[in-house]
PDB file of N, CA and C in Angstrom:
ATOM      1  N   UNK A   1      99.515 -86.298 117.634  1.00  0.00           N
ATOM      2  CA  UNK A   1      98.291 -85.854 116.984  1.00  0.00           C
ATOM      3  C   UNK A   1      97.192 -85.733 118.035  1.00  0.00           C
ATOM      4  N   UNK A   2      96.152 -84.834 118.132  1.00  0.00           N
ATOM      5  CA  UNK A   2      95.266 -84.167 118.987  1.00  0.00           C
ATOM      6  C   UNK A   2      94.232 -85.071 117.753  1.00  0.00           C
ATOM      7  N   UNK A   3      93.513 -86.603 118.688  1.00  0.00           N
ATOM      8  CA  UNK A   3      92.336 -86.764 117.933  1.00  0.00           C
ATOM      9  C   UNK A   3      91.221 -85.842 118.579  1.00  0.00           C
ATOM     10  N   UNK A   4      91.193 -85.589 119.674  1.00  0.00           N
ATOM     11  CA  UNK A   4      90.029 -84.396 119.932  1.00  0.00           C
ATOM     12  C   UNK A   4      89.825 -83.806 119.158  1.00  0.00           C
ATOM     13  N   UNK A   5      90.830 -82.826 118.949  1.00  0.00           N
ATOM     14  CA  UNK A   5      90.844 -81.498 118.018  1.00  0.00           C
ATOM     15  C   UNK A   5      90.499 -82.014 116.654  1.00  0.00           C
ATOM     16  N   UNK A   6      90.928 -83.383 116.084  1.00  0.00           N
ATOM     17  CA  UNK A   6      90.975 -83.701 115.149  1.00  0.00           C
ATOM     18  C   UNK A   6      89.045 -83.774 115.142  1.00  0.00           C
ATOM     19  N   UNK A   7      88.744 -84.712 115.522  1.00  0.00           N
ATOM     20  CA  UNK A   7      87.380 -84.846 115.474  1.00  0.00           C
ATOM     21  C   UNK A   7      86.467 -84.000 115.872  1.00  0.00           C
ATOM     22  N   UNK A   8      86.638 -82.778 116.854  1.00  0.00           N
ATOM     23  CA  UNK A   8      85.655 -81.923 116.510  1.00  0.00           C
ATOM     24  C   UNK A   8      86.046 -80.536 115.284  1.00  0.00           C
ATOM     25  N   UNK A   9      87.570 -80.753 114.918  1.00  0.00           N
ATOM     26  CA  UNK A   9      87.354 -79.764 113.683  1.00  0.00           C
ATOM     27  C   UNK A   9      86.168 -80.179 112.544  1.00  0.00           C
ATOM     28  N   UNK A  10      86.308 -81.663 112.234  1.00  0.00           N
ATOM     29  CA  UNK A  10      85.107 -82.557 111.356  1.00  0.00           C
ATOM     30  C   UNK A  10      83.780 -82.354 111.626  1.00  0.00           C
ATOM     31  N   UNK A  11      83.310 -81.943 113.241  1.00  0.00           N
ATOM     32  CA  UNK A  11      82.135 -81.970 113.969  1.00  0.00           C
ATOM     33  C   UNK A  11      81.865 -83.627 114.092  1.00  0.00           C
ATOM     34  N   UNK A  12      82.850 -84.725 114.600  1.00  0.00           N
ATOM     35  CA  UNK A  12      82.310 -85.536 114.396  1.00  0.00           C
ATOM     36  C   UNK A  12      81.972 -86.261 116.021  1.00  0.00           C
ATOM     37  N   UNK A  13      81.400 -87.344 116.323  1.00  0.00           N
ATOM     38  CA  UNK A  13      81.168 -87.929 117.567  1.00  0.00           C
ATOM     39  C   UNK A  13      82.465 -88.680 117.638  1.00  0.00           C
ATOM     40  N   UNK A  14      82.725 -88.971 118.829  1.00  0.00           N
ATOM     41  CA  UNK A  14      83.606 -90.213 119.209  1.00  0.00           C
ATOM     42  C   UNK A  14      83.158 -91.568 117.944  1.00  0.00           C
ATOM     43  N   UNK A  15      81.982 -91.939 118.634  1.00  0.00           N
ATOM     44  CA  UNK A  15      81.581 -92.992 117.372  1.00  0.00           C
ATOM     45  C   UNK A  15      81.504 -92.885 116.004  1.00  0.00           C
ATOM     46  N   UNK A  16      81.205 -91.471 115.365  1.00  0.00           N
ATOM     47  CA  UNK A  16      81.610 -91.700 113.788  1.00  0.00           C
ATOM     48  C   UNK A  16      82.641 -91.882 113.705  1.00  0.00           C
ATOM     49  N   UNK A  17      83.928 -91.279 114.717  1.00  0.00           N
ATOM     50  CA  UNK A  17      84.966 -90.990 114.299  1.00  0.00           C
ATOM     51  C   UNK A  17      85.650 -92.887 114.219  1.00  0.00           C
ATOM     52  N   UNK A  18      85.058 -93.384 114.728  1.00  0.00           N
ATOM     53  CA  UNK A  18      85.171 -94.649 115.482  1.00  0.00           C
ATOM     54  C   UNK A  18      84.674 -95.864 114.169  1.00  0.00           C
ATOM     55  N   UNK A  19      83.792 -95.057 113.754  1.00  0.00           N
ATOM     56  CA  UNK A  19      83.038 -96.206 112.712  1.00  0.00           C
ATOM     57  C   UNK A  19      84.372 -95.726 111.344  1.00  0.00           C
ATOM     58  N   UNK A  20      84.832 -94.360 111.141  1.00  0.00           N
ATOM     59  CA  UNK A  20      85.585 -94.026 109.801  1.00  0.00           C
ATOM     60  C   UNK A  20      87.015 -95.117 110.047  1.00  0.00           C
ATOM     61  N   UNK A  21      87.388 -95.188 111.124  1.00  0.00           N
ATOM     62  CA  UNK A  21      88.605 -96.021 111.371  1.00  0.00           C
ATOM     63  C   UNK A  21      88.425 -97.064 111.448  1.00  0.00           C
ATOM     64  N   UNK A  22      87.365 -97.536 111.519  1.00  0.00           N
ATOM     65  CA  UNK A  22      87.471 -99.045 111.822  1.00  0.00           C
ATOM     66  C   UNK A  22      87.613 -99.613 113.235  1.00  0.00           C
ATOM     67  N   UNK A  23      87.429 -99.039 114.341  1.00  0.00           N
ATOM     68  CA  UNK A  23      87.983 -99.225 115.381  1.00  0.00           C
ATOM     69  C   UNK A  23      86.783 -99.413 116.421  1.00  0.00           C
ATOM     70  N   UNK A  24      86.898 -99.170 117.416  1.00  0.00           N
ATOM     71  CA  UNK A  24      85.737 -99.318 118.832  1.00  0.00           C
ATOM     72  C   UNK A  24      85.624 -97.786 119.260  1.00  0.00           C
ATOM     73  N   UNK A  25      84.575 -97.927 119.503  1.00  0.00           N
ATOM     74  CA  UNK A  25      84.488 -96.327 120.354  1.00  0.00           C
ATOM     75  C   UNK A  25      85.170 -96.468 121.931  1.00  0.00           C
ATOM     76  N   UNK A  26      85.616 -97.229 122.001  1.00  0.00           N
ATOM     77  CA  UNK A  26      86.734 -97.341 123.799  1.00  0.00           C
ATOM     78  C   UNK A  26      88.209 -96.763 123.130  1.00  0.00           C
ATOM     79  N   UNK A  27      88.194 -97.585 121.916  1.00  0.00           N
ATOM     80  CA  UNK A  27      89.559 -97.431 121.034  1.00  0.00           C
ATOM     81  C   UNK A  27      89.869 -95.583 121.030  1.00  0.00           C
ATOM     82  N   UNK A  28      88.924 -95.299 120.023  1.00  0.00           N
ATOM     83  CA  UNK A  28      88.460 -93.373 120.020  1.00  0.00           C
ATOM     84  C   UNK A  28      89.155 -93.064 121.477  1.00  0.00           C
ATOM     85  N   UNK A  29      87.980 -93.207 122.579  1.00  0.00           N
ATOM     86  CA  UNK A  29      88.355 -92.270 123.701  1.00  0.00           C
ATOM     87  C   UNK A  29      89.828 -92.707 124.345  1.00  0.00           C
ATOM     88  N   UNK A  30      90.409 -94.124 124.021  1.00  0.00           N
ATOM     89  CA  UNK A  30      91.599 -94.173 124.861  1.00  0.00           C
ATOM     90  C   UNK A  30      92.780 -93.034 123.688  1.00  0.00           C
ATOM     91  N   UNK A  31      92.638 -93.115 122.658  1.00  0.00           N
ATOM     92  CA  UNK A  31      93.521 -92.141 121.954  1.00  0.00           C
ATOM     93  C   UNK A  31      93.339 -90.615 122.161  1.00  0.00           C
ATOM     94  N   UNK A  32      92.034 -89.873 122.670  1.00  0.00           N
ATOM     95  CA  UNK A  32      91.428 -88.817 122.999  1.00  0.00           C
ATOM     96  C   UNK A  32      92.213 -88.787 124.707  1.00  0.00           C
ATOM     97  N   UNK A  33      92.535 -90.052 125.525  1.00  0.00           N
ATOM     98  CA  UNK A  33      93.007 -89.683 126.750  1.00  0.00           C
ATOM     99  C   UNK A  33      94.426 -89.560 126.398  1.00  0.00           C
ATOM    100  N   UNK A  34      95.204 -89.633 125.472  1.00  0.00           N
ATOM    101  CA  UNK A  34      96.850 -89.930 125.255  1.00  0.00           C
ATOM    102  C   UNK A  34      97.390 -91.186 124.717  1.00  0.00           C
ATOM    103  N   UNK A  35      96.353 -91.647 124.992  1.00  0.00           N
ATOM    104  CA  UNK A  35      97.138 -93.494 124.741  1.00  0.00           C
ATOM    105  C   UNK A  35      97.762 -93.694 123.155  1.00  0.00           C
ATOM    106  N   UNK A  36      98.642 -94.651 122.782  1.00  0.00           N
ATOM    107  CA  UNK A  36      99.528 -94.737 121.978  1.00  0.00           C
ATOM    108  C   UNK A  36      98.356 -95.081 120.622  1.00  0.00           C
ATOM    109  N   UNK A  37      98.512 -94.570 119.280  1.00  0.00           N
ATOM    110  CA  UNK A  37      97.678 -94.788 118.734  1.00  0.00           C
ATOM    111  C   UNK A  37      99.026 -95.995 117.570  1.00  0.00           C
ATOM    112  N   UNK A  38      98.678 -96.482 116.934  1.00  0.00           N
ATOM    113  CA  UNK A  38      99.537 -97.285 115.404  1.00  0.00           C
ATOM    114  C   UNK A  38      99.642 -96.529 114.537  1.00  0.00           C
ATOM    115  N   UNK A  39     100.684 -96.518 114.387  1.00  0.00           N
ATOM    116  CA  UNK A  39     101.433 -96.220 112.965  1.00  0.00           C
ATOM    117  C   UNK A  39     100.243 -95.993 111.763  1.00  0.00           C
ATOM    118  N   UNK A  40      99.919 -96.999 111.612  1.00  0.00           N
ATOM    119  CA  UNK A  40      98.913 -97.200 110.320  1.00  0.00           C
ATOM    120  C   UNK A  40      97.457 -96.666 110.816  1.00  0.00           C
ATOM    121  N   UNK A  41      96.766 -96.372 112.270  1.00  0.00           N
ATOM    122  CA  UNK A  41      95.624 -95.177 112.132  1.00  0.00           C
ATOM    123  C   UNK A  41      96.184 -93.864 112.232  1.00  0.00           C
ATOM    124  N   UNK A  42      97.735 -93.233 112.871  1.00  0.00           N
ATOM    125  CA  UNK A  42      97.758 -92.256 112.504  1.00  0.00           C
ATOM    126  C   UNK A  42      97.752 -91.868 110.771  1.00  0.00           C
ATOM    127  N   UNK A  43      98.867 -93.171 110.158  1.00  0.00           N
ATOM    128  CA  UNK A  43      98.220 -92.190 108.591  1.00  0.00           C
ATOM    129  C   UNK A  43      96.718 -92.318 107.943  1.00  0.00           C
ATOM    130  N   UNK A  44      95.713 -92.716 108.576  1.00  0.00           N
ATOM    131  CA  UNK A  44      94.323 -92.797 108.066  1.00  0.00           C
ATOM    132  C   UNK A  44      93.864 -91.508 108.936  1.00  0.00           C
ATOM    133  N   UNK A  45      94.671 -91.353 110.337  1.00  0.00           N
ATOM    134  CA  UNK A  45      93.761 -89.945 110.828  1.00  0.00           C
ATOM    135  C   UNK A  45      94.260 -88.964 110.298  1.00  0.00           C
ATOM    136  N   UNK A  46      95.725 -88.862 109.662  1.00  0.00           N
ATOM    137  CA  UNK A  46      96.237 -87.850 108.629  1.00  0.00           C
ATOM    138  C   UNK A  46      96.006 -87.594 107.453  1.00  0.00           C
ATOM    139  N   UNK A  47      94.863 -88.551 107.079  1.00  0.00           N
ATOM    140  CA  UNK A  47      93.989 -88.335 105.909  1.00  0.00           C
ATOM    141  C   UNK A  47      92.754 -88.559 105.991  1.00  0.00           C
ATOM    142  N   UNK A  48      92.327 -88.061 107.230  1.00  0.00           N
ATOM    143  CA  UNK A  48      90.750 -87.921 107.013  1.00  0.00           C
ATOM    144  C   UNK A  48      90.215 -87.226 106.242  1.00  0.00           C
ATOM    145  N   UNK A  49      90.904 -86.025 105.972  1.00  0.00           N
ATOM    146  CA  UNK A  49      89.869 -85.062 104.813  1.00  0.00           C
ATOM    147  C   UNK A  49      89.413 -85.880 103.902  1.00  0.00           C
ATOM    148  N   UNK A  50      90.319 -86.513 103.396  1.00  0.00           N
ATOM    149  CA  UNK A  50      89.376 -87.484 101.847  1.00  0.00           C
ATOM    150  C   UNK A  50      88.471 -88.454 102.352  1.00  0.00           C
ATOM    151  N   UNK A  51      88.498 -88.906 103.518  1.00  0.00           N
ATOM    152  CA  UNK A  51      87.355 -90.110 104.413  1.00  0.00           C
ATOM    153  C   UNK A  51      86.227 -89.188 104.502  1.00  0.00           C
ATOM    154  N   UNK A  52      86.279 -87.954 104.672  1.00  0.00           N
ATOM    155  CA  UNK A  52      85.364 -87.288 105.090  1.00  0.00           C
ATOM    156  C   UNK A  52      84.159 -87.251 103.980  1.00  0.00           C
ATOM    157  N   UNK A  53      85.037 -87.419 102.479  1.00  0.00           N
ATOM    158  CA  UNK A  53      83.816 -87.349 101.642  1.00  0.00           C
ATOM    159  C   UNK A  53      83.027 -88.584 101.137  1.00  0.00           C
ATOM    160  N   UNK A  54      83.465 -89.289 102.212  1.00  0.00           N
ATOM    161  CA  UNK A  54      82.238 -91.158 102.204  1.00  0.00           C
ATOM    162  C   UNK A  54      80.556 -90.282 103.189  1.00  0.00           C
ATOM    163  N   UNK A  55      81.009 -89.116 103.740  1.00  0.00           N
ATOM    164  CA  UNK A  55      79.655 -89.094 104.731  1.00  0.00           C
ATOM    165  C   UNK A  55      78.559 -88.418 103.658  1.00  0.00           C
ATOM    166  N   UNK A  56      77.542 -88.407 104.534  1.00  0.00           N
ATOM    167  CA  UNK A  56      76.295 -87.799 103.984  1.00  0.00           C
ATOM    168  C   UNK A  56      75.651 -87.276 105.461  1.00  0.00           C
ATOM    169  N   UNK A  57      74.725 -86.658 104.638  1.00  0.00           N
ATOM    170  CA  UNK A  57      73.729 -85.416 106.303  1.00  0.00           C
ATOM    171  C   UNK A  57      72.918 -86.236 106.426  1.00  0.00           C
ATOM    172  N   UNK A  58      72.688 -86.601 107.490  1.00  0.00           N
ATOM    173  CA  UNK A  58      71.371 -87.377 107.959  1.00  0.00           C
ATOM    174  C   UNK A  58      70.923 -86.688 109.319  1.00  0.00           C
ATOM    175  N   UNK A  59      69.830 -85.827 109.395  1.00  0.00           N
ATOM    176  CA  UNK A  59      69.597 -85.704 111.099  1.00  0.00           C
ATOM    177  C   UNK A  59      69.176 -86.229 111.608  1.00  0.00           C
ATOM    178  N   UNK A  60      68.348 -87.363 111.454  1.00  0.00           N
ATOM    179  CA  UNK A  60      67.597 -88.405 111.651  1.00  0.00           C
ATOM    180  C   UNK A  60      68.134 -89.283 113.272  1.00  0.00           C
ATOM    181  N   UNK A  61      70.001 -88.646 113.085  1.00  0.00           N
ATOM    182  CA  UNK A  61      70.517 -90.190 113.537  1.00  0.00           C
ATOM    183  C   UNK A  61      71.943 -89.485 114.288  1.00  0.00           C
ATOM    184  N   UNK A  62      71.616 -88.018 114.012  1.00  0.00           N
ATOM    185  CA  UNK A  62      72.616 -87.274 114.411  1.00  0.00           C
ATOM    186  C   UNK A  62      72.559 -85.874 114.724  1.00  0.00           C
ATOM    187  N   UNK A  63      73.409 -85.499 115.576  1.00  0.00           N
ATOM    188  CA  UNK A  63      73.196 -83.799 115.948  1.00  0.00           C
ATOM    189  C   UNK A  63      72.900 -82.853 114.610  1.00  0.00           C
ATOM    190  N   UNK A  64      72.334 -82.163 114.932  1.00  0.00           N
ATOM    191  CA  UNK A  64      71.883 -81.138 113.976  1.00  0.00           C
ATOM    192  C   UNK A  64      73.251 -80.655 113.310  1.00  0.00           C
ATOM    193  N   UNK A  65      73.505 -80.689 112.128  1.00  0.00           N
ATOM    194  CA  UNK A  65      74.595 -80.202 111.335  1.00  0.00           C
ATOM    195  C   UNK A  65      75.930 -81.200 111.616  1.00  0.00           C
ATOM    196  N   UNK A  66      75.753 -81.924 111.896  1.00  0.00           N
ATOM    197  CA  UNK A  66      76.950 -83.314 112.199  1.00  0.00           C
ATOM    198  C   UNK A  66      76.553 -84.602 110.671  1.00  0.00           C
ATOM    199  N   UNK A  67      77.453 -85.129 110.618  1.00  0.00           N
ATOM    200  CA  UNK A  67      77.870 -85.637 109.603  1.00  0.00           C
ATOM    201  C   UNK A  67      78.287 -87.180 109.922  1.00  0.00           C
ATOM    202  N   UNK A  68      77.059 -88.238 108.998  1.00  0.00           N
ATOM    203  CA  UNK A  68      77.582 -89.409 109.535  1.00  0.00           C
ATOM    204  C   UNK A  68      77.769 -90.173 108.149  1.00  0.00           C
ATOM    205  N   UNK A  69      78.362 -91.728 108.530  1.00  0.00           N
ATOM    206  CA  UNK A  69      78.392 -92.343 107.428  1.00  0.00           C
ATOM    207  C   UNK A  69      77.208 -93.521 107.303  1.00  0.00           C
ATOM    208  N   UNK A  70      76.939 -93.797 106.352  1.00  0.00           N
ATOM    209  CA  UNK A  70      75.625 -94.483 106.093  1.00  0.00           C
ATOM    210  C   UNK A  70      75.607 -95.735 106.945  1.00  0.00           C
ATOM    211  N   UNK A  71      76.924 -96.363 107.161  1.00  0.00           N
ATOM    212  CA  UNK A  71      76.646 -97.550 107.301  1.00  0.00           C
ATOM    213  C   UNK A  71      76.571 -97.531 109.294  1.00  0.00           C
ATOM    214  N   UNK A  72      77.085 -95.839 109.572  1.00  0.00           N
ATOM    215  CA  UNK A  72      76.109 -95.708 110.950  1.00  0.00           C
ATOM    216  C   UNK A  72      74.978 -95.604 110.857  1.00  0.00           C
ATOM    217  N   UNK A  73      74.539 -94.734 110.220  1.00  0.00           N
ATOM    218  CA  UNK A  73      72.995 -94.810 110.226  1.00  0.00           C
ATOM    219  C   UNK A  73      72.135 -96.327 110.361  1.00  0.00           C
ATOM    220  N   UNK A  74      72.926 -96.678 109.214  1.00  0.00           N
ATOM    221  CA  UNK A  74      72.391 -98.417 109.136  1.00  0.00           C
ATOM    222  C   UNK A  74      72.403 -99.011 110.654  1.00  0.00           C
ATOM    223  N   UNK A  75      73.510 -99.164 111.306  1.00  0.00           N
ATOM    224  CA  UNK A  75      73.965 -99.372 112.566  1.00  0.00           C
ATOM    225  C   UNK A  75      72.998 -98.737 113.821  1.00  0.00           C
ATOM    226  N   UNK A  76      72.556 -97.563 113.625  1.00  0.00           N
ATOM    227  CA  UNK A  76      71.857 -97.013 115.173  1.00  0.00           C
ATOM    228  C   UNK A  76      70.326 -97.682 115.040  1.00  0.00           C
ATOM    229  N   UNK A  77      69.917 -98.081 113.324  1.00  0.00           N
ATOM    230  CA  UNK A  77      68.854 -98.031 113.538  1.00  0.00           C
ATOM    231  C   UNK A  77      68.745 -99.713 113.301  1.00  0.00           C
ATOM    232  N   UNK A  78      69.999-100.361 113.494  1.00  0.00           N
ATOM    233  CA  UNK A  78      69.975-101.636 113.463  1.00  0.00           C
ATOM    234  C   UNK A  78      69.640-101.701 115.380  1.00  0.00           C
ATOM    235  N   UNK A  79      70.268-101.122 115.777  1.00  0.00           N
ATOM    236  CA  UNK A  79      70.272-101.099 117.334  1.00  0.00           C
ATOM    237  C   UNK A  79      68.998-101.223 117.610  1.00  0.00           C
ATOM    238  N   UNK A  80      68.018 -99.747 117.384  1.00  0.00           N
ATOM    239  CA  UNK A  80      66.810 -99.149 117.737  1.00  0.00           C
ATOM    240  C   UNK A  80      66.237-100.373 117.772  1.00  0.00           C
ATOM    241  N   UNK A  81      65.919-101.228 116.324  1.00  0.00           N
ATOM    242  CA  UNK A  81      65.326-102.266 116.116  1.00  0.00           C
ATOM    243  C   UNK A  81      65.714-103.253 117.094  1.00  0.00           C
ATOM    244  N   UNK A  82      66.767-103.938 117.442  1.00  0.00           N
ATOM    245  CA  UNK A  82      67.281-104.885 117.994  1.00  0.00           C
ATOM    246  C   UNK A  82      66.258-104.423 120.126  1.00  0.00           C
ATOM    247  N   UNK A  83      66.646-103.532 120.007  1.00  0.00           N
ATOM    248  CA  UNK A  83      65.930-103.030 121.389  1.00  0.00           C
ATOM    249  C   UNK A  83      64.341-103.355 121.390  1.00  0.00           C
ATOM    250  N   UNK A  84      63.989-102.684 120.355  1.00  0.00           N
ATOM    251  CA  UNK A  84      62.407-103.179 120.056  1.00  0.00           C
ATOM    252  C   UNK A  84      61.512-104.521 120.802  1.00  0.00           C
ATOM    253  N   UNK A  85      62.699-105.269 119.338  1.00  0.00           N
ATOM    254  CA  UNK A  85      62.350-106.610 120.028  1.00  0.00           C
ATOM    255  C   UNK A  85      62.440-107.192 120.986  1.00  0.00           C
ATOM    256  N   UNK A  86      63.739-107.136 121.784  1.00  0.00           N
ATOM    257  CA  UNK A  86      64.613-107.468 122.629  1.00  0.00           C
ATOM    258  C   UNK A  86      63.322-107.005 123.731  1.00  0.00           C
ATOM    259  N   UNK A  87      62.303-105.833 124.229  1.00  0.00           N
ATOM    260  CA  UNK A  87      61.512-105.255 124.835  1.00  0.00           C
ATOM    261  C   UNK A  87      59.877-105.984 124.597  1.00  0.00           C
ATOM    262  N   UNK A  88      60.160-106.200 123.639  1.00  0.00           N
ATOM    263  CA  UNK A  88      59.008-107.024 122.959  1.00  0.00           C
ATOM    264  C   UNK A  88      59.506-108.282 123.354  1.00  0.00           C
ATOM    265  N   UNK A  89      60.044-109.093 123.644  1.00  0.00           N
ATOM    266  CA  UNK A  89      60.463-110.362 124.026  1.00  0.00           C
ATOM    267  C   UNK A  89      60.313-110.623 125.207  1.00  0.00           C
ATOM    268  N   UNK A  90      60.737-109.562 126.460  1.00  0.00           N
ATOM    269  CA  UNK A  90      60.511-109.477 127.646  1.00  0.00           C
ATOM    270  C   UNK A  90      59.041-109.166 128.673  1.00  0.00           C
ATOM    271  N   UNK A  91      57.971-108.690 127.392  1.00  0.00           N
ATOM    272  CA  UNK A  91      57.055-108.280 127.702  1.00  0.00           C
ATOM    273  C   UNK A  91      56.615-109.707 127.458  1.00  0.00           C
ATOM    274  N   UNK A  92      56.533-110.718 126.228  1.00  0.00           N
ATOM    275  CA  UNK A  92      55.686-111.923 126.070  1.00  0.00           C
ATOM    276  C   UNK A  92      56.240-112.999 127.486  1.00  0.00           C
ATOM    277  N   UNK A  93      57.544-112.567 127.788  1.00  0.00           N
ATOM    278  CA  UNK A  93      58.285-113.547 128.557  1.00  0.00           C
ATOM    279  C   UNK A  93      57.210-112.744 129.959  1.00  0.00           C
ATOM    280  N   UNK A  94      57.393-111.480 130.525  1.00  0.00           N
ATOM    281  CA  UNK A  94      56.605-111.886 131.336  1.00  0.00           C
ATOM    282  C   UNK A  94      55.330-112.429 131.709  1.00  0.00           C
ATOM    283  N   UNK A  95      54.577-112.064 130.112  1.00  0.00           N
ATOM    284  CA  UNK A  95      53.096-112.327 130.563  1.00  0.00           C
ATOM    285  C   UNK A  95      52.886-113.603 130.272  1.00  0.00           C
ATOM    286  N   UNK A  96      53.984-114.756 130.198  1.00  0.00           N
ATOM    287  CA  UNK A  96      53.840-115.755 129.794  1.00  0.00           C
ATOM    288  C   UNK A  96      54.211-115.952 131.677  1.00  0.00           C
ATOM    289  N   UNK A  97      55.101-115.610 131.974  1.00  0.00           N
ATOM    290  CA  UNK A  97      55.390-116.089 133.976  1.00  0.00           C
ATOM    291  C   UNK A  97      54.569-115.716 134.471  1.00  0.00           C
ATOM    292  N   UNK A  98      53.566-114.734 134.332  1.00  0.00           N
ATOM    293  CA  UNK A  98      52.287-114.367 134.904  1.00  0.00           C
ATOM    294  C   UNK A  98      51.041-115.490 134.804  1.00  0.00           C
ATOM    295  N   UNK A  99      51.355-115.820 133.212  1.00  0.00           N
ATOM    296  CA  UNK A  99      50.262-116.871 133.312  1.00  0.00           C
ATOM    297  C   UNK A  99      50.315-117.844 133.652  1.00  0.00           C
ATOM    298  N   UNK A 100      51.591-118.274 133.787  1.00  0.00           N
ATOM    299  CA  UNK A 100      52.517-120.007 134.299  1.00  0.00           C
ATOM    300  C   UNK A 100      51.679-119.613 135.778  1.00  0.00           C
ATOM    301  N   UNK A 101      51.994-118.419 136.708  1.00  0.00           N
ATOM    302  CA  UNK A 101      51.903-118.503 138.022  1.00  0.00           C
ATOM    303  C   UNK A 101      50.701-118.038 138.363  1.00  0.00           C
ATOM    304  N   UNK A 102      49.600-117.666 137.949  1.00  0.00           N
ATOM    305  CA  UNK A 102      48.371-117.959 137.804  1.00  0.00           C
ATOM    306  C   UNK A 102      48.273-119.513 137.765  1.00  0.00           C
ATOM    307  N   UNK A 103      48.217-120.028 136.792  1.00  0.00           N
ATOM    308  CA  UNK A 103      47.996-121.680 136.607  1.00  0.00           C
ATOM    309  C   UNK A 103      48.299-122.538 137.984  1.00  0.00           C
ATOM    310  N   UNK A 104      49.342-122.024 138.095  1.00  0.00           N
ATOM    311  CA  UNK A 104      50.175-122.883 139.727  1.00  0.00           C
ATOM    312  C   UNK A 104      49.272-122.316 141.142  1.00  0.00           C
ATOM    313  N   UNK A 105      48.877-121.538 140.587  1.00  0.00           N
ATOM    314  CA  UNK A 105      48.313-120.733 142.004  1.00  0.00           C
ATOM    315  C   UNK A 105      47.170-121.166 141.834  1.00  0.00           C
ATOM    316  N   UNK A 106      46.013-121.151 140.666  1.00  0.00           N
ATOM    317  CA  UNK A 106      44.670-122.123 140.312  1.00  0.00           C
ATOM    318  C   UNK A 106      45.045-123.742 140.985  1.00  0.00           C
ATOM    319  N   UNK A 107      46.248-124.368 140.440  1.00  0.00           N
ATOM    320  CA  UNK A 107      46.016-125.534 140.604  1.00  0.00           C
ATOM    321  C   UNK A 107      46.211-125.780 142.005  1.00  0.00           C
ATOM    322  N   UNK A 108      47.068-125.232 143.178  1.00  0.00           N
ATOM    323  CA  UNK A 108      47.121-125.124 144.140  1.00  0.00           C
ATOM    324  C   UNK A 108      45.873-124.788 145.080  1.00  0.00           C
ATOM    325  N   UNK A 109      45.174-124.003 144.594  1.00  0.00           N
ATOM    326  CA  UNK A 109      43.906-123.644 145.343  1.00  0.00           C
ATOM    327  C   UNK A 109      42.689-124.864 144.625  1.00  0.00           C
ATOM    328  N   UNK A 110      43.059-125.833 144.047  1.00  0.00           N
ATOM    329  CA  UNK A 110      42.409-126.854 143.296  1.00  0.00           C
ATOM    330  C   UNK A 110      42.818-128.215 143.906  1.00  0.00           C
ATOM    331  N   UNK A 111      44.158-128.239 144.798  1.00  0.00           N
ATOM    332  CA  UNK A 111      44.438-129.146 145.307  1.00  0.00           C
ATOM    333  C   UNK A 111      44.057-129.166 146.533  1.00  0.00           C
ATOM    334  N   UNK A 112      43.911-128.112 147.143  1.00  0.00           N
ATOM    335  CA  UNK A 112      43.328-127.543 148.051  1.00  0.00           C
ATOM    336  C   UNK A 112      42.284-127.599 148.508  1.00  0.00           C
ATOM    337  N   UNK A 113      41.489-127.761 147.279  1.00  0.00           N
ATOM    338  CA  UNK A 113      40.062-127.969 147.483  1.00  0.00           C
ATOM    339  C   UNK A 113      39.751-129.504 147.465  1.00  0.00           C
ATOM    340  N   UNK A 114      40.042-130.425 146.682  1.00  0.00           N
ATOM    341  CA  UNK A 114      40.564-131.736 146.811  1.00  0.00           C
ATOM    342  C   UNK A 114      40.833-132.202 148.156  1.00  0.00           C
ATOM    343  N   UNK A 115      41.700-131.641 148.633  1.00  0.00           N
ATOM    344  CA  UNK A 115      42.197-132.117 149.976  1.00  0.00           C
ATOM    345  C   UNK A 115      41.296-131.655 151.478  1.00  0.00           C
ATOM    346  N   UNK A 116      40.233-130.975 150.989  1.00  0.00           N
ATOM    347  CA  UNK A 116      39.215-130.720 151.575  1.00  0.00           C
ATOM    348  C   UNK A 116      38.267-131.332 151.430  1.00  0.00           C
ATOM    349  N   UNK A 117      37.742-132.185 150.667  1.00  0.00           N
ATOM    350  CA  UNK A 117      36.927-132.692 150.442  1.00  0.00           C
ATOM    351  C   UNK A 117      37.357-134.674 150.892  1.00  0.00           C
ATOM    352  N   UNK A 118      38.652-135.507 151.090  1.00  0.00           N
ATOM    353  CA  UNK A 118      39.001-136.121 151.297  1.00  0.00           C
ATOM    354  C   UNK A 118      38.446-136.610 153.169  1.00  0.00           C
TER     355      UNK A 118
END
């Protein structure tokens, strides 16, 4: 079985095709290079037509006229979010080492002055 062919007759990405099986998107491309697929996803990729009607259009989250399933959608924009924060976390973390090393650098030029005055 040609999953290439298979998945762009659908118009689909590696990763939808990836989220309809259940599988990893490494999983997708090693079957797209030749690699041995199971018994039991070839008969789910021999019946994708009926999988096909779990999707809905979203462009939001996908190429123009491509076709995903909700619970990607749910998924990219679980990501988006997760990045957010994850960016937002790194920004308080630095301006929190900025202010730690300010403080150290005050108290240093404070000991400094101390030790000048001795």
């Amino acid at each position: 079985m040609d999953v290439r062919e298979l998945r762009k007759k659908h118009n689909l990405t590696q990763a939808q095709l990836a989220v309809i099986c259940g599988v990893t998107l490494r999983t997708v491309q090693n079957w797209e290079k030749g690699r041995v697929i199971p018994a039991s996803m070839l008969k789910l990729l021999e019946n994708i037509d009926e999988r096909i009607g779990l999707y809905v259009h979203d462009t939001s989250t996908a190429a123009e006229g491509a076709a995903v399933l909700p619970d990607t959608v749910r998924f990219f924009r679980t990501i988006e979010k997760q990045q957010e924060i994850i960016t937002s976390a790194l920004e308080i973390i630095a301006n929190q080492t900025q202010k730690k090393d300010e403080q150290i650098d005050r108290l240093i030029e404070i000991i400094g002055q101390e030790k000048g005055h001795d």
